[in-house]
N, C-alpha and C. Protein backbone atom coordinates (compact mmCIF):
# COMPACT_ATOMS: atom_id res chain seq x y z
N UNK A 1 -10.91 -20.01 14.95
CA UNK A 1 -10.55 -18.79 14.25
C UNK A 1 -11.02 -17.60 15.08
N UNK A 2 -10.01 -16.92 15.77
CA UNK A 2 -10.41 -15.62 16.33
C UNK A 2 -11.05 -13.97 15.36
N UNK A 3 -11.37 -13.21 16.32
CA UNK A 3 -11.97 -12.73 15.44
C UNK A 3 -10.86 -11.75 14.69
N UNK A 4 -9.57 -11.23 14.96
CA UNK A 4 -8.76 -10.74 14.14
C UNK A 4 -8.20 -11.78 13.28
N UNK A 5 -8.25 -13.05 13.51
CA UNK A 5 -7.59 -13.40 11.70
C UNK A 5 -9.01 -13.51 10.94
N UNK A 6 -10.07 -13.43 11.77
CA UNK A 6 -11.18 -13.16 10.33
C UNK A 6 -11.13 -12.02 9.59
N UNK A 7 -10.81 -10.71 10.26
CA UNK A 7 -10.33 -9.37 10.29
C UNK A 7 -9.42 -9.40 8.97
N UNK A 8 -8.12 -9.70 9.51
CA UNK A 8 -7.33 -10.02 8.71
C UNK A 8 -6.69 -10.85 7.88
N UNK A 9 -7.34 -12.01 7.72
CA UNK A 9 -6.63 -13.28 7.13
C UNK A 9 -7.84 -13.02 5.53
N UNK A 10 -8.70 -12.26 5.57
CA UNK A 10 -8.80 -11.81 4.32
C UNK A 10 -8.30 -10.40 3.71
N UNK A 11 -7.64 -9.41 4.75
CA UNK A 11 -6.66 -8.85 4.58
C UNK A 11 -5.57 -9.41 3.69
N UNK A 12 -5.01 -10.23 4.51
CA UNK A 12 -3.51 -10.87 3.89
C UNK A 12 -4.09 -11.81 2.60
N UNK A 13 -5.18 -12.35 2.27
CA UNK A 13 -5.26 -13.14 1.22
C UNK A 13 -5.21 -11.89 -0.15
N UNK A 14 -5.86 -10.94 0.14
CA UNK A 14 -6.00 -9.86 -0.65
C UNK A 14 -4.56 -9.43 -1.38
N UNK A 15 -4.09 -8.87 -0.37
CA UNK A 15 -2.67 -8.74 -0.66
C UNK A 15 -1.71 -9.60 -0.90
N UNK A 16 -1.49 -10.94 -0.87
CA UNK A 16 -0.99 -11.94 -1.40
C UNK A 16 -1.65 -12.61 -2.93
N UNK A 17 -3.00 -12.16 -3.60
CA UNK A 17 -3.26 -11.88 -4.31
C UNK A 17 -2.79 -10.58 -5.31
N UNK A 18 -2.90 -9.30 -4.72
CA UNK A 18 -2.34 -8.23 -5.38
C UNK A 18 -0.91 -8.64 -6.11
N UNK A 19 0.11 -9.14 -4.72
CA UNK A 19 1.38 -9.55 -4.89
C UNK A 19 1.55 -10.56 -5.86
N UNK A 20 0.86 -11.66 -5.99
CA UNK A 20 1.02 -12.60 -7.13
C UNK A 20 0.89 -11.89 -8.22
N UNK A 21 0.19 -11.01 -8.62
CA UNK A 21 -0.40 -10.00 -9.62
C UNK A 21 1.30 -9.13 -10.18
N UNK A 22 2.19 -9.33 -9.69
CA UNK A 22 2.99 -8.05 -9.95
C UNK A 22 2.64 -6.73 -8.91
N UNK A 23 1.96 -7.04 -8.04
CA UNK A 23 1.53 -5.69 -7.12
C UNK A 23 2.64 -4.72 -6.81
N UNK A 24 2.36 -3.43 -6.91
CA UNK A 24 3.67 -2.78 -6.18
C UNK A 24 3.38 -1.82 -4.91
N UNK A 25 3.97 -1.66 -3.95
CA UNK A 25 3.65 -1.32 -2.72
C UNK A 25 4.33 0.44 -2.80
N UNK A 26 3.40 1.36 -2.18
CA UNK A 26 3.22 2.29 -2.32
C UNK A 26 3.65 3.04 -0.73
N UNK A 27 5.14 3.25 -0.42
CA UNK A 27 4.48 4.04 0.92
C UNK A 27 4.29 5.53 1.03
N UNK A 28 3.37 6.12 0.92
CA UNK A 28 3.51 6.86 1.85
C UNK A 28 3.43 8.55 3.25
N UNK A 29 4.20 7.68 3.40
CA UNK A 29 5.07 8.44 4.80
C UNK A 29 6.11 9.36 3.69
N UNK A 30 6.83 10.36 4.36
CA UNK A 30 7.43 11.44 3.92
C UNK A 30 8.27 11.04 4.11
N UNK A 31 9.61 11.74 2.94
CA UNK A 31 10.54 10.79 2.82
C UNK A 31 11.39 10.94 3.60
N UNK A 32 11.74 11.74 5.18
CA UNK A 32 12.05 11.63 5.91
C UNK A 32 11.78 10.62 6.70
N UNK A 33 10.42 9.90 7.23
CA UNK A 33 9.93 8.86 7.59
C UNK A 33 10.61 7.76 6.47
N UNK A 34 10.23 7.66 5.25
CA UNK A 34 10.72 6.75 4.91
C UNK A 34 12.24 6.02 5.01
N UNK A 35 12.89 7.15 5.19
CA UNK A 35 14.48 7.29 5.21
C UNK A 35 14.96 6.22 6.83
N UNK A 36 14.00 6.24 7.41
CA UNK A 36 13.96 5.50 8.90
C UNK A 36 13.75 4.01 8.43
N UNK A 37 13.36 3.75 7.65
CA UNK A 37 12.80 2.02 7.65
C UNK A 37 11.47 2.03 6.38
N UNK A 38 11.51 0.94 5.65
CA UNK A 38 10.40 0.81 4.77
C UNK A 38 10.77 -0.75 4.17
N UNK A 39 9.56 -0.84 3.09
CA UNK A 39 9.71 -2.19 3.12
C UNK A 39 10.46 -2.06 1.84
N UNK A 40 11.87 -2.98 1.22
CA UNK A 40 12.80 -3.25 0.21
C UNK A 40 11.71 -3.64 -0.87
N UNK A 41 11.98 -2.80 -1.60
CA UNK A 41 11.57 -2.43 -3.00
C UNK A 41 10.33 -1.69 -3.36
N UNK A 42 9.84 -0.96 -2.41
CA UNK A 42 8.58 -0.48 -2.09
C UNK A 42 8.77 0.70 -2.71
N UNK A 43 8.00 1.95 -3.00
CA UNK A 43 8.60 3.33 -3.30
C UNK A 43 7.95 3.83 -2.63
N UNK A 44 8.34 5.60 -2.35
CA UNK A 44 7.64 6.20 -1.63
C UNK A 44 7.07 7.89 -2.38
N UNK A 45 6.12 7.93 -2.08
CA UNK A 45 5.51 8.80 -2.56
C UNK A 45 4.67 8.94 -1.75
N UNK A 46 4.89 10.55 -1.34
CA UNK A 46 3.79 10.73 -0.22
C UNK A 46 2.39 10.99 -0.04
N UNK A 47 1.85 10.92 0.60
CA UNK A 47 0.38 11.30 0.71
C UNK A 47 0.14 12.11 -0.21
N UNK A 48 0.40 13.27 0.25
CA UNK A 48 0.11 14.58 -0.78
C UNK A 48 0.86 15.09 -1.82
N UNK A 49 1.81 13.80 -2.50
CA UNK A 49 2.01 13.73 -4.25
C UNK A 49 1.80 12.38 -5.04
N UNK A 50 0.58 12.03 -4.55
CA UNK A 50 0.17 10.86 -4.80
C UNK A 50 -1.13 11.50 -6.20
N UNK A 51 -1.49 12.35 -6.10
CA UNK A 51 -2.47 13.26 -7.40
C UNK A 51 -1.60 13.33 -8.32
N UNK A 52 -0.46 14.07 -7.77
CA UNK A 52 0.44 14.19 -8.84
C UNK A 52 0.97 13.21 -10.04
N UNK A 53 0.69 11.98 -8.89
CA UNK A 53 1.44 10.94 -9.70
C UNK A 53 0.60 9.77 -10.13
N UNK A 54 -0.61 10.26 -10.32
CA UNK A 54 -0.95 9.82 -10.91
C UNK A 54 -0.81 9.32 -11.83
N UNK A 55 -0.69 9.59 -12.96
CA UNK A 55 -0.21 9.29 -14.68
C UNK A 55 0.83 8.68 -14.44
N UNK A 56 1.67 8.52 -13.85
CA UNK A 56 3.24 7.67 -13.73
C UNK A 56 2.17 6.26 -12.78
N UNK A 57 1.56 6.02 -11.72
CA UNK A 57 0.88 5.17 -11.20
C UNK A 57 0.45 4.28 -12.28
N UNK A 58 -0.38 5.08 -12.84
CA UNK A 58 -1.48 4.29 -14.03
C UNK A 58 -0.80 3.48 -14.81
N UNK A 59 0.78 3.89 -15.48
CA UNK A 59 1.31 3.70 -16.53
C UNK A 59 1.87 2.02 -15.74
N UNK A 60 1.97 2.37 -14.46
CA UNK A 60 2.83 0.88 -14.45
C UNK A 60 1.45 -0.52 -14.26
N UNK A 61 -0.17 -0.60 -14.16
CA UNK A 61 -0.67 -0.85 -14.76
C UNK A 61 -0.70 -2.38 -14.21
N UNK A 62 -0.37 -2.08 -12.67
CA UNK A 62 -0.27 -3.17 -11.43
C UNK A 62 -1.39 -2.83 -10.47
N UNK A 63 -1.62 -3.43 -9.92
CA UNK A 63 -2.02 -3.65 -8.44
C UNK A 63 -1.39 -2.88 -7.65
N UNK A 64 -1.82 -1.94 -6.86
CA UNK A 64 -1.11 -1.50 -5.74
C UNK A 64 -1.72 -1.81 -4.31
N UNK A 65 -0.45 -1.57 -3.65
CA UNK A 65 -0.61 -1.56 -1.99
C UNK A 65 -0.27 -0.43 -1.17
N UNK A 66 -0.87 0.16 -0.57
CA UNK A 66 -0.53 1.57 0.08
C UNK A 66 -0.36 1.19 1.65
N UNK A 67 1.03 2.13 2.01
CA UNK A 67 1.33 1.65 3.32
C UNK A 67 1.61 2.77 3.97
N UNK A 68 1.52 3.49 5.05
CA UNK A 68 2.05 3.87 5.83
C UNK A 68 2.88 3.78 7.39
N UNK A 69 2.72 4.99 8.12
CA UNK A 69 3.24 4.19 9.73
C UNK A 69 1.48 4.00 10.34
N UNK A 70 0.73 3.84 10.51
CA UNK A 70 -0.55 3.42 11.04
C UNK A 70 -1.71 3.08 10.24
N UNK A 71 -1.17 3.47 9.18
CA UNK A 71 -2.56 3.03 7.85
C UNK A 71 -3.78 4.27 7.77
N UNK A 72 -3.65 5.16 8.37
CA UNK A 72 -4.50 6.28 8.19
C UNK A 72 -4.57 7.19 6.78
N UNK A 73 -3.12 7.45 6.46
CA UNK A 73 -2.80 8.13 5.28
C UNK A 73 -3.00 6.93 4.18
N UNK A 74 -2.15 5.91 4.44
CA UNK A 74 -2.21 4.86 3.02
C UNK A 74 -3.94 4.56 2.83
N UNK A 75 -4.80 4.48 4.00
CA UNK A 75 -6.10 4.23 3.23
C UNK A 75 -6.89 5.63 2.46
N UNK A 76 -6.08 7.05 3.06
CA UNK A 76 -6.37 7.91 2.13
C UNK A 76 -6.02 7.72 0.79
N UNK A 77 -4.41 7.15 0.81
CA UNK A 77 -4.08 6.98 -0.57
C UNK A 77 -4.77 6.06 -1.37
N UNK A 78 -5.40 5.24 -1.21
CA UNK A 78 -5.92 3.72 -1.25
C UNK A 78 -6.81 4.25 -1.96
N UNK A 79 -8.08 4.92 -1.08
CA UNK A 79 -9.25 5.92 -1.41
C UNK A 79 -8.56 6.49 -3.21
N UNK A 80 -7.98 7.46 -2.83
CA UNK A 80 -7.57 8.31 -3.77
C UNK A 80 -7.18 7.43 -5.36
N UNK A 81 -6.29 6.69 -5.20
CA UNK A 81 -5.99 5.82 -6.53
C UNK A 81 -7.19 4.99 -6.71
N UNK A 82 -7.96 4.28 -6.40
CA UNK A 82 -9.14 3.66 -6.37
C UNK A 82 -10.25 4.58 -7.29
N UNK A 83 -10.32 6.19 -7.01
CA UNK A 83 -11.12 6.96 -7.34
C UNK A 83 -10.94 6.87 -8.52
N UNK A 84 -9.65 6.77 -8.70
CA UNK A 84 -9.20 7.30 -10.42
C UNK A 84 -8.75 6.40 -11.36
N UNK A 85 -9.37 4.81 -10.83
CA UNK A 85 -9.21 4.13 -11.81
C UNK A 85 -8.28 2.88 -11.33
N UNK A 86 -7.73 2.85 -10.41
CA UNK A 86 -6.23 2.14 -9.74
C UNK A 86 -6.48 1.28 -9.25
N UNK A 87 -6.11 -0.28 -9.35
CA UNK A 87 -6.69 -1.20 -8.38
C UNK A 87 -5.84 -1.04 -6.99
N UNK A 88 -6.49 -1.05 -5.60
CA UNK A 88 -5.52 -0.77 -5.10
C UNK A 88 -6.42 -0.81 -3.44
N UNK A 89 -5.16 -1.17 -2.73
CA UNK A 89 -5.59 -1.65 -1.13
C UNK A 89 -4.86 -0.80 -0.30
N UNK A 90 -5.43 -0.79 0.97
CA UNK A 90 -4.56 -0.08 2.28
C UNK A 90 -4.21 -1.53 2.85
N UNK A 91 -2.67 -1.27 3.06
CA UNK A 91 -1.90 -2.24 3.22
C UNK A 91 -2.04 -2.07 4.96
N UNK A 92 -1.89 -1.17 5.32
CA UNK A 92 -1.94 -0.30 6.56
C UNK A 92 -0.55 0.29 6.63
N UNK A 93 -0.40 -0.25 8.12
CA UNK A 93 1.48 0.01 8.93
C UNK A 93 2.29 -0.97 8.10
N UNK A 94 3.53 0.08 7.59
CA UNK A 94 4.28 -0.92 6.70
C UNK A 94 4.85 -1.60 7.28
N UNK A 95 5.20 -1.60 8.88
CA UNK A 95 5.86 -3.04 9.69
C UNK A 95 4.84 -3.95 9.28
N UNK A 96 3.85 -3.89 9.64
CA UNK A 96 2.95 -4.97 9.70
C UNK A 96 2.56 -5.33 8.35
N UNK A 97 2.84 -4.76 7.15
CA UNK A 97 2.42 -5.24 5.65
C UNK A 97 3.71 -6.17 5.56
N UNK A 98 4.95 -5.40 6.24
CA UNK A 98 5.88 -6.45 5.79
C UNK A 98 5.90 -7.57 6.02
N UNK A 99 5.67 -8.34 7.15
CA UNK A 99 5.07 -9.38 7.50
C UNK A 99 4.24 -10.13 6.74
N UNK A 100 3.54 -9.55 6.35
CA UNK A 100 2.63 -10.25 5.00
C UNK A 100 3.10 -10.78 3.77
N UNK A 101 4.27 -10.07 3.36
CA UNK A 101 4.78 -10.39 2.17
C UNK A 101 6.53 -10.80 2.54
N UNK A 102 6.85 -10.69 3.79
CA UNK A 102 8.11 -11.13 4.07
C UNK A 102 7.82 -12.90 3.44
């Protein structure tokens, strides 16, 4: 076992957990970015209306996964829903989350 699937292979158990859960995946990237590629059935909501949406988040009362293009912003978002109650992971780069749940 190298040391990135120790890294990550409790990464991906996490999130294949969330996902069994009903998890729903969160990207984001702006919806210009999103408009380029994202993962099918994911929504997007960006970084900075992710406060906003709060109360609509809460209500669906899942697991989330936050993704972006490098995982910098989604672990802000991650941070942020976490604060306020949200179960919820940085998925990272949504190429690479897709992979996980492809």
């Amino acid at each position: 076992m190298g040391l990135l699937d120790f890294l990550f292979g409790n990464k991906r158990k996490k999130i294949e957990a969330f996902m069994a859960q009903g998890g729903i995946i969160i990207d984001v990237r702006t919806k210009n970015e999103y408009k380029t590629g994202g993962i099918p059935g994911s929504k997007n909501i960006p970084l900075q209306n992710i406060t906003g949406q709060l109360s609509t988040i809460k209500k669906w009362n899942k697991p989330v996964i936050t993704c972006c293009a490098s995982g910098i912003r989604s672990g802000s978002a991650a941070a942020i829903l976490k604060s306020n109650g949200v179960q919820a992971i940085n998925g990272g780069a949504w190429s690479s989350l897709y992979r996980f749940i492809d």
